[in-house]
PDB file of N, CA and C in Angstrom:
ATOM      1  N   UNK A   1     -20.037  -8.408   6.051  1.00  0.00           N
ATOM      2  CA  UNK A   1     -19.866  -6.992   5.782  1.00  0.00           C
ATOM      3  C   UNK A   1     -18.803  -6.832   4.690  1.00  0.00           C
ATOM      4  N   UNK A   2     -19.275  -6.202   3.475  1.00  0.00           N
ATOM      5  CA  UNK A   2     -17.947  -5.909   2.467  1.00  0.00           C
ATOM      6  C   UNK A   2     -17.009  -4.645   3.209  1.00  0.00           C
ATOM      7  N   UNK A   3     -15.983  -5.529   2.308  1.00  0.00           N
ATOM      8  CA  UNK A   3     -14.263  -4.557   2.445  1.00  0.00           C
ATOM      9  C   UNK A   3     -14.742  -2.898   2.362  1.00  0.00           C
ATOM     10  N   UNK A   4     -14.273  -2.163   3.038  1.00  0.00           N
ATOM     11  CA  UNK A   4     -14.671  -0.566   2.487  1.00  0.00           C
ATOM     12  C   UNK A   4     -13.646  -0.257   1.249  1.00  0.00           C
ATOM     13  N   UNK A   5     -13.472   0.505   0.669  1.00  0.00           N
ATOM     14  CA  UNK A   5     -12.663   0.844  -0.375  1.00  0.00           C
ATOM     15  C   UNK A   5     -12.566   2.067   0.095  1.00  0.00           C
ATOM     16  N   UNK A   6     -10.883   2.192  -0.248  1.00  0.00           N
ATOM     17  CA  UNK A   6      -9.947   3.961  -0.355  1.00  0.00           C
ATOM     18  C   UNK A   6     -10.337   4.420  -1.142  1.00  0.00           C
ATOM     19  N   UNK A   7     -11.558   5.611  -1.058  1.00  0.00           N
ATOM     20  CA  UNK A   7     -11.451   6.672  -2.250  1.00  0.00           C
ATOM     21  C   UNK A   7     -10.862   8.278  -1.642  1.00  0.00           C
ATOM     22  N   UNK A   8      -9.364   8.769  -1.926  1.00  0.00           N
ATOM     23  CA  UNK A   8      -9.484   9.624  -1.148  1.00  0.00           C
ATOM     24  C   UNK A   8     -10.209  11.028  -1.573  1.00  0.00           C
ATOM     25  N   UNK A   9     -10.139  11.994  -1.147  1.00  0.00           N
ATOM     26  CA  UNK A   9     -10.772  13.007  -1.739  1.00  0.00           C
ATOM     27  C   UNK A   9      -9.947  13.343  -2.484  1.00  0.00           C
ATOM     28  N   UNK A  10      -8.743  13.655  -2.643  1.00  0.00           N
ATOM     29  CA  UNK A  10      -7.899  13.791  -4.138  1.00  0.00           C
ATOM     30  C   UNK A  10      -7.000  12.849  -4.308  1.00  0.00           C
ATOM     31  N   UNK A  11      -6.467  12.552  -6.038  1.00  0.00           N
ATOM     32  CA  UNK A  11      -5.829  11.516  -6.106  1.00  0.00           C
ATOM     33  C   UNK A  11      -4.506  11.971  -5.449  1.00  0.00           C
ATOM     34  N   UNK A  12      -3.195  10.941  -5.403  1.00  0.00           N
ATOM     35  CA  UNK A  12      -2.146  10.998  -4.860  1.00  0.00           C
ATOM     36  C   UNK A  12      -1.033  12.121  -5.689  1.00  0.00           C
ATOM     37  N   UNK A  13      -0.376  12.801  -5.173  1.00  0.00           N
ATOM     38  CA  UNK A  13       0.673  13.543  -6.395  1.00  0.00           C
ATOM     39  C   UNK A  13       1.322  12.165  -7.227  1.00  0.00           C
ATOM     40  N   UNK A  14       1.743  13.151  -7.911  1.00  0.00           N
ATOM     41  CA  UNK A  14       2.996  12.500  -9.376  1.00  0.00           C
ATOM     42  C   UNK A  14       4.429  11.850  -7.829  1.00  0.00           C
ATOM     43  N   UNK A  15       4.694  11.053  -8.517  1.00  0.00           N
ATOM     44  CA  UNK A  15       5.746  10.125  -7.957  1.00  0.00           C
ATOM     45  C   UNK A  15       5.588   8.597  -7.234  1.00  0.00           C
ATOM     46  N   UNK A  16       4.337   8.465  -7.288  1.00  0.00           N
ATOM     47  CA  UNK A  16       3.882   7.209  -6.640  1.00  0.00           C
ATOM     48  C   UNK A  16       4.737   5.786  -7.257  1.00  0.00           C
ATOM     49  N   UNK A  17       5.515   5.580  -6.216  1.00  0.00           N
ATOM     50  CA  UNK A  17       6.144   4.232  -6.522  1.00  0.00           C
ATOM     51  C   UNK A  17       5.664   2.932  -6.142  1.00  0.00           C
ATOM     52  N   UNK A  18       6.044   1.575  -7.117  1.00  0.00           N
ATOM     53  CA  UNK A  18       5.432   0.608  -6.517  1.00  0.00           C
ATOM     54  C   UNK A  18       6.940  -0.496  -6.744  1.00  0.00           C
ATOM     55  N   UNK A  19       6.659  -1.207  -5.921  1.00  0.00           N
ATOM     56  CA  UNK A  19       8.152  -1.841  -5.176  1.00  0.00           C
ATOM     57  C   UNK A  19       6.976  -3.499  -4.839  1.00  0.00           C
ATOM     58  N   UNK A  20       7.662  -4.104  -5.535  1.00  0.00           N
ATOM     59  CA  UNK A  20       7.334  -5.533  -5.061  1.00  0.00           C
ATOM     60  C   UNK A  20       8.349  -6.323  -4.479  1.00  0.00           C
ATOM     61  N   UNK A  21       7.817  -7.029  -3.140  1.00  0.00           N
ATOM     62  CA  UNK A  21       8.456  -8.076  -2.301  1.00  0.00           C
ATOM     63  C   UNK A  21       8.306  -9.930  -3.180  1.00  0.00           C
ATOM     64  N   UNK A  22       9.856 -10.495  -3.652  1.00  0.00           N
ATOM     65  CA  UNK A  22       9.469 -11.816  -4.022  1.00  0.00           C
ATOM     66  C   UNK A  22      10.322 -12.271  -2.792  1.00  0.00           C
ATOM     67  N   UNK A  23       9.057 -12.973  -2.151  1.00  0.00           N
ATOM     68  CA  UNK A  23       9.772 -14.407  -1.101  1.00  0.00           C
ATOM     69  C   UNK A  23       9.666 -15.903  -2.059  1.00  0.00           C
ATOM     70  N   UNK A  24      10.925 -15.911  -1.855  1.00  0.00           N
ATOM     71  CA  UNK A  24      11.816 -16.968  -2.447  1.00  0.00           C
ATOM     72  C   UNK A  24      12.091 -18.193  -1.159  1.00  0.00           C
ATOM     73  N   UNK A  25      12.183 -19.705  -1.646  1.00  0.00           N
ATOM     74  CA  UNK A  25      13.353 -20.106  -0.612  1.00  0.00           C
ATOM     75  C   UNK A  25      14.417 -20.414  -1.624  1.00  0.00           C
ATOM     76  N   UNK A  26      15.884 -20.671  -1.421  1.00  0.00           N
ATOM     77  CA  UNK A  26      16.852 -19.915  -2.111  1.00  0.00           C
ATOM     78  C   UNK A  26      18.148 -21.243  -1.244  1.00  0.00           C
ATOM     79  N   UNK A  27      18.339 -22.116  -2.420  1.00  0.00           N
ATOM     80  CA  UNK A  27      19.583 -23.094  -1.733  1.00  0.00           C
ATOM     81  C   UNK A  27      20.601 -22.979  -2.721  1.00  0.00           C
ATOM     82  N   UNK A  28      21.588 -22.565  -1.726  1.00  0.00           N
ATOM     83  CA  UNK A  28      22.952 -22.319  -2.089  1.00  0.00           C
ATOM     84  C   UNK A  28      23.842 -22.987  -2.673  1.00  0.00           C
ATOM     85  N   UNK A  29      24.162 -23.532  -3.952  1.00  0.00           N
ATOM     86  CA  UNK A  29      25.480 -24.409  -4.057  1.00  0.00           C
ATOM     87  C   UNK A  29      26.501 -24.209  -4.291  1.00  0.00           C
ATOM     88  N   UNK A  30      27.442 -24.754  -4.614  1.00  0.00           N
ATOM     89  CA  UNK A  30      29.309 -24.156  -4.779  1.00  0.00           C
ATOM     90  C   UNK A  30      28.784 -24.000  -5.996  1.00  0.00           C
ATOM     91  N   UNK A  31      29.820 -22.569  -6.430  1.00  0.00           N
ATOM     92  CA  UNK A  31      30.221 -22.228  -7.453  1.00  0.00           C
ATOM     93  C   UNK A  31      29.589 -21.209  -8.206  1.00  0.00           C
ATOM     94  N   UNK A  32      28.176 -20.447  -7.423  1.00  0.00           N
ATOM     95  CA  UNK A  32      27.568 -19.741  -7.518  1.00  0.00           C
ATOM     96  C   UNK A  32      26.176 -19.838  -7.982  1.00  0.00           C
ATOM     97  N   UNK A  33      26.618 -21.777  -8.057  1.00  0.00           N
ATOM     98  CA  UNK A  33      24.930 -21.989  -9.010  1.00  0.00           C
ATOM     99  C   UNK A  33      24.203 -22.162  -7.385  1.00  0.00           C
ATOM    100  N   UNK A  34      22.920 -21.413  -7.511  1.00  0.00           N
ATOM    101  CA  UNK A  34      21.660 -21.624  -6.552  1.00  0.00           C
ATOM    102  C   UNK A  34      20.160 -22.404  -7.184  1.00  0.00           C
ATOM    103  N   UNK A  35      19.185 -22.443  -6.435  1.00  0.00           N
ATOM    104  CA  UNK A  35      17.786 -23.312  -6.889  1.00  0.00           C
ATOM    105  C   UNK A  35      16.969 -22.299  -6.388  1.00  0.00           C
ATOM    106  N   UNK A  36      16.629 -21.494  -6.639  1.00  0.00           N
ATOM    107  CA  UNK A  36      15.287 -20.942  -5.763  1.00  0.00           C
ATOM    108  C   UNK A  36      14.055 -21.892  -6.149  1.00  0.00           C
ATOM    109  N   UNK A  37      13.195 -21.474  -5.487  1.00  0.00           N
ATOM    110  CA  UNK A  37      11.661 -21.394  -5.608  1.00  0.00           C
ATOM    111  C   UNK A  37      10.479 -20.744  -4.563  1.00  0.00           C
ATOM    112  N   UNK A  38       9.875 -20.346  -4.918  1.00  0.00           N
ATOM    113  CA  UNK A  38       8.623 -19.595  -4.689  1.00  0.00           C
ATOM    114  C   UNK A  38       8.247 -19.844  -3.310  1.00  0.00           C
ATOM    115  N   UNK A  39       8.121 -18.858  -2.456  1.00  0.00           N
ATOM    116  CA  UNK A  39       7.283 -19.744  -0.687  1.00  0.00           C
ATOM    117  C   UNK A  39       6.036 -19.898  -1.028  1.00  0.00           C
ATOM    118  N   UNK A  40       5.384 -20.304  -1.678  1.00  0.00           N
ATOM    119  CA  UNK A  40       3.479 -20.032  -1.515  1.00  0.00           C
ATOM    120  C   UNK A  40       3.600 -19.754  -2.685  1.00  0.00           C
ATOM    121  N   UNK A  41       1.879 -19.860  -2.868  1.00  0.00           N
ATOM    122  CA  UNK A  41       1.213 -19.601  -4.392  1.00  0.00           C
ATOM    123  C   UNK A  41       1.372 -18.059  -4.912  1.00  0.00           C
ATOM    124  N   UNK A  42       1.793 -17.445  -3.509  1.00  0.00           N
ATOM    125  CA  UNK A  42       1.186 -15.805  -3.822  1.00  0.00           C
ATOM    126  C   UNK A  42       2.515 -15.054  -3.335  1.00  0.00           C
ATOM    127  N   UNK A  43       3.875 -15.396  -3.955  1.00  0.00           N
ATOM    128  CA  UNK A  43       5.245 -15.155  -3.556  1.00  0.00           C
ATOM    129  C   UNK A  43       5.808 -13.776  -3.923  1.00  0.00           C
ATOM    130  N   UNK A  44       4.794 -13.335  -4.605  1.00  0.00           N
ATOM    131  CA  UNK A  44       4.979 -12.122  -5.028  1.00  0.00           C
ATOM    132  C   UNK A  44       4.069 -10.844  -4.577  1.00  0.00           C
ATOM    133  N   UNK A  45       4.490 -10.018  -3.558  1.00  0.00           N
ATOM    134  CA  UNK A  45       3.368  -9.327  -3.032  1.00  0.00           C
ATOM    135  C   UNK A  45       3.635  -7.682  -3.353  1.00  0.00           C
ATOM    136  N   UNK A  46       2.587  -6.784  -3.858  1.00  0.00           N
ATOM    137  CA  UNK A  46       3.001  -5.378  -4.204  1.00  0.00           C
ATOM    138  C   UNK A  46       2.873  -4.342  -2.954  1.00  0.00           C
ATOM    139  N   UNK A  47       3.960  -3.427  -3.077  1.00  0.00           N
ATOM    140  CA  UNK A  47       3.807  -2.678  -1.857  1.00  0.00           C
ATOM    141  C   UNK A  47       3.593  -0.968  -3.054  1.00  0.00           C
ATOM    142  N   UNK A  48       2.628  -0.176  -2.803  1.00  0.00           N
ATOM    143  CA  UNK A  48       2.842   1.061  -3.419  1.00  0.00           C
ATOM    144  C   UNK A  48       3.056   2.259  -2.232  1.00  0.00           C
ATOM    145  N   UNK A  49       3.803   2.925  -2.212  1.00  0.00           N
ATOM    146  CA  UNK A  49       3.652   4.216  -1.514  1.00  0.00           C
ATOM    147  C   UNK A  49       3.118   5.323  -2.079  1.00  0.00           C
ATOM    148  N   UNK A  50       2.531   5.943  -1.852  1.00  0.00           N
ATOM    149  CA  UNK A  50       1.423   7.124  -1.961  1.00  0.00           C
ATOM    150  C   UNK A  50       1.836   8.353  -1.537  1.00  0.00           C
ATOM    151  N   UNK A  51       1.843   9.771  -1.910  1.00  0.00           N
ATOM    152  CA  UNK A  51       2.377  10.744  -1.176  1.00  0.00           C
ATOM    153  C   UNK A  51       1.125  11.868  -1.637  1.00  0.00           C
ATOM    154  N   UNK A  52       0.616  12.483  -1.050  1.00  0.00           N
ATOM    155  CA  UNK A  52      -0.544  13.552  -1.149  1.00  0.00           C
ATOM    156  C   UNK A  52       0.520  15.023  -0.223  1.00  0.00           C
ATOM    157  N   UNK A  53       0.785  15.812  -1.700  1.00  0.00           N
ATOM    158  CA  UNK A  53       1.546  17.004  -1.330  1.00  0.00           C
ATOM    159  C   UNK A  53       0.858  18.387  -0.967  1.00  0.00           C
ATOM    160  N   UNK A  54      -0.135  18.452  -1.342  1.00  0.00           N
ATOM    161  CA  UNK A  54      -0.198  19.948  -1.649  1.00  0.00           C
ATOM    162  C   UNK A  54      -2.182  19.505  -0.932  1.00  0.00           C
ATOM    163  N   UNK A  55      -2.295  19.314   0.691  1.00  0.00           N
ATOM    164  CA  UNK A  55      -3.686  19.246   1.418  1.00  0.00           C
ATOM    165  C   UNK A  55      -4.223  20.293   1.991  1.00  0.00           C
ATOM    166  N   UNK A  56      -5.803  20.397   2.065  1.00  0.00           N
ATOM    167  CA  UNK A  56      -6.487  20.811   3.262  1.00  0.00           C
ATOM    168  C   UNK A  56      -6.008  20.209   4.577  1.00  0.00           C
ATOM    169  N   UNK A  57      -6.457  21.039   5.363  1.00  0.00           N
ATOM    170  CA  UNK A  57      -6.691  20.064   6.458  1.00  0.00           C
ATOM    171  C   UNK A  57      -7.953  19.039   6.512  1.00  0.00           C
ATOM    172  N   UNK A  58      -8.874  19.348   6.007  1.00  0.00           N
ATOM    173  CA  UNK A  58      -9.905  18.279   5.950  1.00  0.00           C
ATOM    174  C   UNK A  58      -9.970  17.291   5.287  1.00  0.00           C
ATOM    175  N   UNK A  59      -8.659  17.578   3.888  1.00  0.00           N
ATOM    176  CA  UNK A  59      -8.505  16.669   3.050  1.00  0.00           C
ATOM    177  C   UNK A  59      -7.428  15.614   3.879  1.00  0.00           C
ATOM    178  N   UNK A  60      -6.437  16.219   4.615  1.00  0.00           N
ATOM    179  CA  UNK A  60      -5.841  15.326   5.494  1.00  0.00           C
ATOM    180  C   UNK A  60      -6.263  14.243   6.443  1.00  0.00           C
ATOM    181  N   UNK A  61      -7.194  14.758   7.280  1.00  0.00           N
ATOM    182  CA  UNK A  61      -8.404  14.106   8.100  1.00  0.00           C
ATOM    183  C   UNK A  61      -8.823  12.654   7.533  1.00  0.00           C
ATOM    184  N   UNK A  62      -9.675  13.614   6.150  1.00  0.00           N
ATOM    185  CA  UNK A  62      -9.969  12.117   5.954  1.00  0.00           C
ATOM    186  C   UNK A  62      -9.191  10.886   5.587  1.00  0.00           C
ATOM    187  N   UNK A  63      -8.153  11.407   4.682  1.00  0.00           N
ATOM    188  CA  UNK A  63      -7.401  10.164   4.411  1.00  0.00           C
ATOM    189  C   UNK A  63      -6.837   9.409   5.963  1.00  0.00           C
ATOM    190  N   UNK A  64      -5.995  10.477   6.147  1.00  0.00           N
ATOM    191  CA  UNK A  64      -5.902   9.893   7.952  1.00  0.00           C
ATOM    192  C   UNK A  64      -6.502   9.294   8.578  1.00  0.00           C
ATOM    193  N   UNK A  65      -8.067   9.514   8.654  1.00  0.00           N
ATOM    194  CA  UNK A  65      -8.941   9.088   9.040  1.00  0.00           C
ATOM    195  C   UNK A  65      -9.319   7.314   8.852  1.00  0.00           C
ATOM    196  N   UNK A  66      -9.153   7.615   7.377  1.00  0.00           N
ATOM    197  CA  UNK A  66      -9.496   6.244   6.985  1.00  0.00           C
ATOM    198  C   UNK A  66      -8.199   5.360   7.408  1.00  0.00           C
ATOM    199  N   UNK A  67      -7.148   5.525   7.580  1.00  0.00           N
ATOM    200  CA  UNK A  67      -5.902   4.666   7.859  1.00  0.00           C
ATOM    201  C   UNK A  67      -6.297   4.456   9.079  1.00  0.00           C
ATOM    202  N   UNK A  68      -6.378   4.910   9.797  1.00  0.00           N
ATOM    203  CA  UNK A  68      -6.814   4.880  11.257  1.00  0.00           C
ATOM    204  C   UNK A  68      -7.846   4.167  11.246  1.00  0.00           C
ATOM    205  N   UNK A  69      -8.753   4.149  11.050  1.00  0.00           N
ATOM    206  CA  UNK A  69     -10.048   3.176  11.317  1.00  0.00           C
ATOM    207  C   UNK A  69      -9.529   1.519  10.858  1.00  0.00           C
ATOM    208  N   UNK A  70      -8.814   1.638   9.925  1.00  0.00           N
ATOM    209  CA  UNK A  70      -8.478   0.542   9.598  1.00  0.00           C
ATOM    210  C   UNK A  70      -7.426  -0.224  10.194  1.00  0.00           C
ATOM    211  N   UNK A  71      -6.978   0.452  11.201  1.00  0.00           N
ATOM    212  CA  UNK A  71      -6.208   0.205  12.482  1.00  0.00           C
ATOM    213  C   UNK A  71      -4.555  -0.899  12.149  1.00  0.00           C
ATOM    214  N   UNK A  72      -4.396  -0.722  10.472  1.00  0.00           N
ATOM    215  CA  UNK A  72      -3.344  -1.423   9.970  1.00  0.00           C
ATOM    216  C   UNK A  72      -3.481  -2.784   9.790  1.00  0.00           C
ATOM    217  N   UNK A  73      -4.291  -3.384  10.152  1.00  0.00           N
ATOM    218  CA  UNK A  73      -4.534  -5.038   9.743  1.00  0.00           C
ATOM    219  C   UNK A  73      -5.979  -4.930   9.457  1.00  0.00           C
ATOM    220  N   UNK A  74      -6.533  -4.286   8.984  1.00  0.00           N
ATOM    221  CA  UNK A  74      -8.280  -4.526   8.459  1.00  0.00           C
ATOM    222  C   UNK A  74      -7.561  -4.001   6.903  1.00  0.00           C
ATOM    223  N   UNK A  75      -8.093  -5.182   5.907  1.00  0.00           N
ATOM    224  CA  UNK A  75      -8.221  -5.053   4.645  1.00  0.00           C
ATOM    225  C   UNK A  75      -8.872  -4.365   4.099  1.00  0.00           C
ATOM    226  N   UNK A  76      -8.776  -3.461   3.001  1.00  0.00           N
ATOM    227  CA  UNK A  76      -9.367  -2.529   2.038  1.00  0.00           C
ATOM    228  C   UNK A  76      -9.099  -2.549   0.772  1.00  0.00           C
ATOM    229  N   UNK A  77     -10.429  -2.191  -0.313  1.00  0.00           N
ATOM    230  CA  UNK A  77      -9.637  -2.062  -1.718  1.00  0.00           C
ATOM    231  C   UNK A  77      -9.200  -0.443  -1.729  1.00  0.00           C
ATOM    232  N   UNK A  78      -8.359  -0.740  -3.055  1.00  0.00           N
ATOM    233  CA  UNK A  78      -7.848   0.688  -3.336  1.00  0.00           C
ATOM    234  C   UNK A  78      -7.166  -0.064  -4.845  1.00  0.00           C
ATOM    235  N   UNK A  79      -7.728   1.158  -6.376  1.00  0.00           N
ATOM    236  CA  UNK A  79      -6.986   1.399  -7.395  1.00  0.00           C
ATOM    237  C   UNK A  79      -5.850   2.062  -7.471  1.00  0.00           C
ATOM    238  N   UNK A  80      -4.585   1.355  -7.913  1.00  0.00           N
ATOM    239  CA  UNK A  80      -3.456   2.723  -7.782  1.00  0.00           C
ATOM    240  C   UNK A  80      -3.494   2.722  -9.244  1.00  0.00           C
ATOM    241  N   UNK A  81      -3.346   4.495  -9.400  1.00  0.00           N
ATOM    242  CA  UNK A  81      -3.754   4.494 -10.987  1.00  0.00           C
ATOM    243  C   UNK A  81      -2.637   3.914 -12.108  1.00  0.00           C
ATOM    244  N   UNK A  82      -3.218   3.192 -13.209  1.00  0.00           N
ATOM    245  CA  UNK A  82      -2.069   2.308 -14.195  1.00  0.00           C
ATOM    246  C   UNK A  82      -2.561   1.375 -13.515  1.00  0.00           C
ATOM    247  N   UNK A  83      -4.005   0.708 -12.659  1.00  0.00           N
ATOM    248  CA  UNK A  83      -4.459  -0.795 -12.385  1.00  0.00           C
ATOM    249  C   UNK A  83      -5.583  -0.762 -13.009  1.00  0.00           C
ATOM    250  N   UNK A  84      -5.709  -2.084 -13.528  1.00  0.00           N
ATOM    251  CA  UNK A  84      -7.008  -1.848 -14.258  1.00  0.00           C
ATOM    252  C   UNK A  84      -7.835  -2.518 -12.730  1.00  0.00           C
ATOM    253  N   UNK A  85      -7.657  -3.413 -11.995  1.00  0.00           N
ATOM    254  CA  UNK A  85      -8.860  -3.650 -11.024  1.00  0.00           C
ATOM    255  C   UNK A  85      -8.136  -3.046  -9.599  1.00  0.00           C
ATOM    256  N   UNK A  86      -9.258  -2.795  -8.420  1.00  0.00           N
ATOM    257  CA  UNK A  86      -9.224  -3.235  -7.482  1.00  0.00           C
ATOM    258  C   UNK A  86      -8.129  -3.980  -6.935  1.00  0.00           C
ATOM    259  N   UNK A  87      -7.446  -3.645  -5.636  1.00  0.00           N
ATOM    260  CA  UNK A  87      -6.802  -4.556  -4.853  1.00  0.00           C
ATOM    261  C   UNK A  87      -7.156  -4.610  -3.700  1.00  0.00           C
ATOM    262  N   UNK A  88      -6.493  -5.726  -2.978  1.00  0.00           N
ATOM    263  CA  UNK A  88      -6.475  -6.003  -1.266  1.00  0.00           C
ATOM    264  C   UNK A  88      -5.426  -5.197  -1.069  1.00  0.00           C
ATOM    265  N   UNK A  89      -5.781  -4.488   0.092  1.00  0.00           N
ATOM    266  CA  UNK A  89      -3.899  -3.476   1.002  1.00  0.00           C
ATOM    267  C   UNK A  89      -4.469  -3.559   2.106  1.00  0.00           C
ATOM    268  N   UNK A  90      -3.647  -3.601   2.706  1.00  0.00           N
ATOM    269  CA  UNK A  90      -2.983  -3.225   4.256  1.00  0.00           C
ATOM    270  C   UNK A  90      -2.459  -1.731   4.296  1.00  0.00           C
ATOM    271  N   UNK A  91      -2.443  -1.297   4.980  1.00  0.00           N
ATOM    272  CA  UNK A  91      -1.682   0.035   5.728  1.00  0.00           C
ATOM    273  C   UNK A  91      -0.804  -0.031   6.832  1.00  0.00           C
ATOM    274  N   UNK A  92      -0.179   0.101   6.982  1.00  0.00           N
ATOM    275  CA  UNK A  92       0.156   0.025   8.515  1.00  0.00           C
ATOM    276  C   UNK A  92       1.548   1.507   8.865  1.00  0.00           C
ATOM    277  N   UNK A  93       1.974   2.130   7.568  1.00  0.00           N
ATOM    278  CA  UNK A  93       2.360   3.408   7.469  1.00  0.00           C
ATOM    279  C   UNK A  93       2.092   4.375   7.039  1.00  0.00           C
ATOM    280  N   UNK A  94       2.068   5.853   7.808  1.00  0.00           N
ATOM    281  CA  UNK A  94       1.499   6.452   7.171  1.00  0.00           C
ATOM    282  C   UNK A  94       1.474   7.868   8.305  1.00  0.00           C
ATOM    283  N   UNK A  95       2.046   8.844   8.022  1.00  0.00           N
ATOM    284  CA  UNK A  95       2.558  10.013   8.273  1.00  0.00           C
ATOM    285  C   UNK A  95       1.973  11.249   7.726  1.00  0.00           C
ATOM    286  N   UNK A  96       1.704  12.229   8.579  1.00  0.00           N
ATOM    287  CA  UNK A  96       1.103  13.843   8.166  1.00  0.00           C
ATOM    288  C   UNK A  96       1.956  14.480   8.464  1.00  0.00           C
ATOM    289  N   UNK A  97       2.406  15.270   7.874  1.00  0.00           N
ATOM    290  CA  UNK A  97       3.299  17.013   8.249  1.00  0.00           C
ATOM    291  C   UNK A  97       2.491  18.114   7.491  1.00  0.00           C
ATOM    292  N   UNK A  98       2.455  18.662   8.463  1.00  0.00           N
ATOM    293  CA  UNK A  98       2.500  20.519   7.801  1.00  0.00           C
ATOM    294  C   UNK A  98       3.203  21.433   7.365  1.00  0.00           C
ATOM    295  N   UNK A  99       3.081  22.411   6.354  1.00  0.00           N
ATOM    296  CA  UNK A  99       4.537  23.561   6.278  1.00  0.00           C
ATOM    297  C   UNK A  99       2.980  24.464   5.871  1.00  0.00           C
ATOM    298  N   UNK A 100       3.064  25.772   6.623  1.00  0.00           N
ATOM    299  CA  UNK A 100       2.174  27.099   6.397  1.00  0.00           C
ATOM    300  C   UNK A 100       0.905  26.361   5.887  1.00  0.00           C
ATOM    301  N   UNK A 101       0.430  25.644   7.129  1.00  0.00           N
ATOM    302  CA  UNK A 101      -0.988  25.488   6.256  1.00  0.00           C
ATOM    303  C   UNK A 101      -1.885  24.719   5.069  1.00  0.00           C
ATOM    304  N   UNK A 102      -0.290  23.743   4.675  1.00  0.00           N
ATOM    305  CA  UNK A 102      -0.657  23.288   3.562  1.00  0.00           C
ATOM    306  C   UNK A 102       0.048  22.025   4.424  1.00  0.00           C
ATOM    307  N   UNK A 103      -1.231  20.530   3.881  1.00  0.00           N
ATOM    308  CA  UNK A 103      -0.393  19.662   4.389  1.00  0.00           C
ATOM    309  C   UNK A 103      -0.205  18.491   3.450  1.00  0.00           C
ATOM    310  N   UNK A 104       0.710  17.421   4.249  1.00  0.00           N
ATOM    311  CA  UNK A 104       0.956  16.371   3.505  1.00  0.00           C
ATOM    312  C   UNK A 104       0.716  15.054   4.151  1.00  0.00           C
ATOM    313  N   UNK A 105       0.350  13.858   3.140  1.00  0.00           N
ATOM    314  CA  UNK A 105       0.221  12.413   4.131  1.00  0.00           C
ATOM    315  C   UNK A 105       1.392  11.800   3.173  1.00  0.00           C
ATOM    316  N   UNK A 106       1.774  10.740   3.421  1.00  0.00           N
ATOM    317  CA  UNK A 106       2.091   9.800   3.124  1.00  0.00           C
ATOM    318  C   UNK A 106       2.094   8.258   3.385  1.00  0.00           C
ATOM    319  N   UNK A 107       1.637   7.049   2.595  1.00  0.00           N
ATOM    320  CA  UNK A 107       1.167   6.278   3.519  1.00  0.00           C
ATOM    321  C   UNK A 107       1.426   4.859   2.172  1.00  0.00           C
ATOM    322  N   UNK A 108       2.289   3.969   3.066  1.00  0.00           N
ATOM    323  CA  UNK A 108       2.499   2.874   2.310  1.00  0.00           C
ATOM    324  C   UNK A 108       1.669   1.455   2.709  1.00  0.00           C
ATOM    325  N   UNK A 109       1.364   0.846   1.574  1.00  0.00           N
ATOM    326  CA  UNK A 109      -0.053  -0.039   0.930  1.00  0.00           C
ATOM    327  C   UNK A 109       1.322  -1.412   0.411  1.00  0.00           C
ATOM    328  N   UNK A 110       0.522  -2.240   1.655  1.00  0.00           N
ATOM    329  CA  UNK A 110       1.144  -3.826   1.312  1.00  0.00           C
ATOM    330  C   UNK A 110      -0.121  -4.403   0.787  1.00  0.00           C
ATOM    331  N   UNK A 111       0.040  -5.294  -0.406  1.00  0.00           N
ATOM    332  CA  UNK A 111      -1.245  -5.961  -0.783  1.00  0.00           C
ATOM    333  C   UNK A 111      -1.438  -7.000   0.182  1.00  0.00           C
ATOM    334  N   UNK A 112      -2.581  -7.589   0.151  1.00  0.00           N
ATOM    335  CA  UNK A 112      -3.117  -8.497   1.057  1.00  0.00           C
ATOM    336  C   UNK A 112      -3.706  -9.630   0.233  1.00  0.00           C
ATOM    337  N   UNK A 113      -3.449 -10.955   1.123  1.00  0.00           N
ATOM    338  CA  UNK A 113      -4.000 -11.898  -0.277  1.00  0.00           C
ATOM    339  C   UNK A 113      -4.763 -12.411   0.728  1.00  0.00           C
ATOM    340  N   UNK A 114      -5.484 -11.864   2.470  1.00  0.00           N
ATOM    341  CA  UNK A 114      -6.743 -12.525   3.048  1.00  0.00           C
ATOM    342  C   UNK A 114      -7.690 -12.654   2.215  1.00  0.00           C
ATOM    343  N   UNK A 115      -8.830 -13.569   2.851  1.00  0.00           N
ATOM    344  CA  UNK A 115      -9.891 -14.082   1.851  1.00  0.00           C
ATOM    345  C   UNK A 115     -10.975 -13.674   2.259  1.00  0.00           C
ATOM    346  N   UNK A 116     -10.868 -12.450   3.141  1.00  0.00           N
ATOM    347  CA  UNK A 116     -12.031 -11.798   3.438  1.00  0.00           C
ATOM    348  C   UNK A 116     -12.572 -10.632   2.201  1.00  0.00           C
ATOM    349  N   UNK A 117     -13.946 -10.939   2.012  1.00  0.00           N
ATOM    350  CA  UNK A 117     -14.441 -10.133   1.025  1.00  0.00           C
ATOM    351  C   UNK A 117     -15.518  -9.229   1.375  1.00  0.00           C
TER     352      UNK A 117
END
């Protein structure tokens, strides 16, 4: 069965940040000199957060929706715009509030380097 892909019904507001995790292992010597190197082939992993300001409620639903089905460990693609391809993410945060009717999600995207396709 292929990956489903995030398309939400509108794109994300202006402010979308992306924050990358490097796991390093990292040996200490006197004098301030250190050695890192890389844990794994794939030591560098992107996390983007997403914020959708100004929703329906139905537009909420679905995005919600889809985080939820994906129950935080089922892989999905999703473009964050400024990518030219497709990625693997994870979800596993991801928050709704209301003010008068108008709502908001927010929901942060760890890439995934499983080899499920």
């Amino acid at each position: 069965m292929p990956l489903p892909t995030f398309n939400p019904p509108v794109g994300p507001s202006p402010g979308t940040s992306h924050k990358p995790t490097v796991s390093l292992w990292e040996a200490e010597f006197g004098d301030g000199y250190s050695q890192p190197t890389p844990k794994g082939i794939n030591h560098i992993r992107k996390s983007t957060t997403l914020s959708w300001k100004t929703l329906t409620y139905d537009q909420m639903q679905e995005i919600k929706g889809f985080f939820e089905r994906q129950q935080g460990n089922k892989v999905f693609y999703y473009r964050p715009f400024g990518e030219q391809f497709a990625v693997k993410w994870t979800c596993k945060e991801w928050s709704s509030v209301t003010e008068g009717g108008i709502w908001q999600v927010d929901a942060t995207l760890v890439q995934s380097f499983s080899n499920e396709k």
